[in-house]
Protein backbone atom coordinates (compact mmCIF):
# COMPACT_ATOMS: atom_id res chain seq x y z
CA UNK A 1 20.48 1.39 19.13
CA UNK A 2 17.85 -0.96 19.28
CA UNK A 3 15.79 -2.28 22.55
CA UNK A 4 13.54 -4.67 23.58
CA UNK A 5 11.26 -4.58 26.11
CA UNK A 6 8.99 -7.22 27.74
CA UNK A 7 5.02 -6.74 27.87
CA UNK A 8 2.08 -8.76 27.92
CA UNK A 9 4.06 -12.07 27.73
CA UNK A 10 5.40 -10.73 24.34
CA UNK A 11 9.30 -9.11 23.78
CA UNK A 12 8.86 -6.37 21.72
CA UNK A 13 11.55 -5.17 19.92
CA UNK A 14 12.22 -1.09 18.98
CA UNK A 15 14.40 -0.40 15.98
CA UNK A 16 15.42 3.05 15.31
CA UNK A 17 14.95 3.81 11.93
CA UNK A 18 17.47 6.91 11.10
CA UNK A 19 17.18 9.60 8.87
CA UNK A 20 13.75 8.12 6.92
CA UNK A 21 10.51 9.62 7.39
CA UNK A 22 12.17 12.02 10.06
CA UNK A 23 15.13 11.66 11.90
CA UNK A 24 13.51 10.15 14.92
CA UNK A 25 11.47 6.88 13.02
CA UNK A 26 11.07 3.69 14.84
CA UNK A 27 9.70 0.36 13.76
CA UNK A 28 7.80 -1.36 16.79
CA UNK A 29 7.83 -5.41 16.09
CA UNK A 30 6.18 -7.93 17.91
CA UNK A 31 7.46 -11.45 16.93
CA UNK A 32 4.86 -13.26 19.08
CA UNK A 33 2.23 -11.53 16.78
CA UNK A 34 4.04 -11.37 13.67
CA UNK A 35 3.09 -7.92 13.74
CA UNK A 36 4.98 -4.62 12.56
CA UNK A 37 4.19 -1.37 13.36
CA UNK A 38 6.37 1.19 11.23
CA UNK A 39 5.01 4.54 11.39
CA UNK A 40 5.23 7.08 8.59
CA UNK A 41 8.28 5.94 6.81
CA UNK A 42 6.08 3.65 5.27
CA UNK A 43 2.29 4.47 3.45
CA UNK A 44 0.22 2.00 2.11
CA UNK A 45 -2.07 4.93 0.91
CA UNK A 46 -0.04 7.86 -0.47
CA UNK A 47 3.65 8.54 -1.83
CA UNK A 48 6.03 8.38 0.37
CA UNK A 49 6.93 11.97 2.94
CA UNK A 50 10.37 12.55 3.34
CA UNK A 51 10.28 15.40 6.17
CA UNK A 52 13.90 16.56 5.03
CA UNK A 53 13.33 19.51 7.31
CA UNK A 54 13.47 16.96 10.06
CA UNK A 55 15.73 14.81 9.22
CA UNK A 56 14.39 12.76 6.72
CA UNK A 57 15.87 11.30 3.52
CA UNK A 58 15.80 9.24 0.49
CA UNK A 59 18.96 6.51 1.28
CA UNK A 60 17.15 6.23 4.72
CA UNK A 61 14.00 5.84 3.87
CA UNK A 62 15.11 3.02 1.38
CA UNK A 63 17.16 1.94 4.26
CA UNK A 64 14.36 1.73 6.56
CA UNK A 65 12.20 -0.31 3.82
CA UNK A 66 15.28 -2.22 3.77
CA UNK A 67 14.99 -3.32 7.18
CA UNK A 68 11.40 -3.89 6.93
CA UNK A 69 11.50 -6.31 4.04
CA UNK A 70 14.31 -8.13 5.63
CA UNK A 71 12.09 -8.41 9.04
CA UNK A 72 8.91 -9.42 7.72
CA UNK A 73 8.05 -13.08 6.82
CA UNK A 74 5.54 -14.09 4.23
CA UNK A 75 2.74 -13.46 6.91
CA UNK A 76 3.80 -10.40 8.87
CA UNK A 77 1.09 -8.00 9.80
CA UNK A 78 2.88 -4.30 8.84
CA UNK A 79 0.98 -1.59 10.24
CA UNK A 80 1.81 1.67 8.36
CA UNK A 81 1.79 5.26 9.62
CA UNK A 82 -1.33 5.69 7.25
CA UNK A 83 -3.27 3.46 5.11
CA UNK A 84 -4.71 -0.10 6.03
CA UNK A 85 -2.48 -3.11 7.15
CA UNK A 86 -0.09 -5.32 4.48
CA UNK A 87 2.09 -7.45 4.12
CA UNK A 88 5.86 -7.53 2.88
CA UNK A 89 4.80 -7.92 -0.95
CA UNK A 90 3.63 -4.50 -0.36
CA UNK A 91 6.39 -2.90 0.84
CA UNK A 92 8.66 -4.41 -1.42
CA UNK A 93 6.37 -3.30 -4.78
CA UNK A 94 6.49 0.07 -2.72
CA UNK A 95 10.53 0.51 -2.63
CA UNK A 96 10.32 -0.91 -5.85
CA UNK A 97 7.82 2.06 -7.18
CA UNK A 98 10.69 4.63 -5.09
CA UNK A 99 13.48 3.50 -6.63
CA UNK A 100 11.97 3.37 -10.23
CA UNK A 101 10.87 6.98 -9.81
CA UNK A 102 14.04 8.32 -8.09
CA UNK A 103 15.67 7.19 -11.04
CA UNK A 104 13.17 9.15 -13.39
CA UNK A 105 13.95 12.37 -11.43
CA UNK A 106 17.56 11.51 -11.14
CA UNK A 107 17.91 11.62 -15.47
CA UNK A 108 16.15 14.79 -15.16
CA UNK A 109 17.90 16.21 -12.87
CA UNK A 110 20.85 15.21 -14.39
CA UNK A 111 19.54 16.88 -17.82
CA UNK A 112 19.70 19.78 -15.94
CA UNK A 113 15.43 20.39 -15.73
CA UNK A 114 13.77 23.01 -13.41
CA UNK A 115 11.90 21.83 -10.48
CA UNK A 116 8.99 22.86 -12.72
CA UNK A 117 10.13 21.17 -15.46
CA UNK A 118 10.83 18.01 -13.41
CA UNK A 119 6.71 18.01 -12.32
CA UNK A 120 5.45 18.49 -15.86
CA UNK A 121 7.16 15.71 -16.87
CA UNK A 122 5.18 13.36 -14.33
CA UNK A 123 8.00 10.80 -13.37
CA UNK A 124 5.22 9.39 -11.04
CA UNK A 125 2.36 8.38 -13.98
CA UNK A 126 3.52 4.81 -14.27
CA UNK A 127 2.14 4.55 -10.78
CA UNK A 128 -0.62 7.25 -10.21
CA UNK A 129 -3.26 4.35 -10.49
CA UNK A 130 -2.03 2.20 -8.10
CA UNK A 131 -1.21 4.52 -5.13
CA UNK A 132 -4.36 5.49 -3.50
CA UNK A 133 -4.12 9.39 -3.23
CA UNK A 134 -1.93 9.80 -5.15
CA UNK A 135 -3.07 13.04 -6.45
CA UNK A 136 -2.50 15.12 -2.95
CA UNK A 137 1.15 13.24 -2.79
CA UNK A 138 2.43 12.79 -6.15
CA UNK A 139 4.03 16.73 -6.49
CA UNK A 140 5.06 16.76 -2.59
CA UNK A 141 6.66 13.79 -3.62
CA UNK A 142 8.61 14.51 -6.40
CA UNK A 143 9.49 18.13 -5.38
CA UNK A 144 10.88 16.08 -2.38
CA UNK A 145 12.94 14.13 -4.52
CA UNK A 146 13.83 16.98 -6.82
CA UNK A 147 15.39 18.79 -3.82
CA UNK A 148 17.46 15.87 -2.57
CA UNK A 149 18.80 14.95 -5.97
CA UNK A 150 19.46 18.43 -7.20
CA UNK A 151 21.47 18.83 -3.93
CA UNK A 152 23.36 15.50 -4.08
CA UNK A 153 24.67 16.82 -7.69
């Protein structure tokens, strides 16, 4: 669960964040503030890093972006795990940009394409421009998504 904890004349809250980034993510917010921090479930600089062999996943990192969006106001500071501060329009184009390219993979996968295949076919080129690095994160990425879908089938 949850807890909040009193420092600085602030309450800070601690939400767990299960089964996102890792198993063990935690969004830190400080309503005094209007700050988040959110840690690597969320990137404002790369595609997104689901550790499966730590827990992570798809549903919960949509879950966790979930909770984020529904957190944030209009003027919320959210600090991600890497890349420079934004604000919930950011997040939301980002779980936007997930779920567009999960479902790319998804008809793939469901085509029955190769991993291989799968990466040749780009699903992430409609957004390669926007997301800074996106060359070093793009194939982790996908082959992520690849191995979650393939297994959910």
């Amino acid at each position: 669960g949850g807890m909040t904890f009193h420092m600085d004349g602030e309450d800070v809250k601690l939400v767990p964040i299960p089964r996102a980034h890792t198993d063990g993510d935690t969004l830190v917010y400080f309503p005094k503030a209007d700050v988040i921090m959110c840690g690597d479930f969320f990137r404002s600089v790369q595609y997104p890093n689901i550790d499966r062999a730590n827990g992570g996943s798809l549903n919960g990192m949509l879950a966790g972006l979930g909770v984020l969006v529904g957190m944030a106001g209009p003027n919320t500071k959210i600090v991600p795990g890497h890349g420079p501060v934004v604000s919930r329009a950011e997040v939301m184009a980002h779980r936007d940009m997930i779920l567009a390219i999960r479902e790319k993979v998804s008809q793939l996968v469901a085509q029955g394409k190769t991993q291989e295949e799968v990466l040749a076919a780009h699903p992430t080129a409609d957004y390669d421009a926007r997301v800074p690095n996106s060359k070093e994160t793009s194939e982790r990425f996908v082959t992520q998504l690849y191995a979650e879908l393939k297994t959910a089938q």
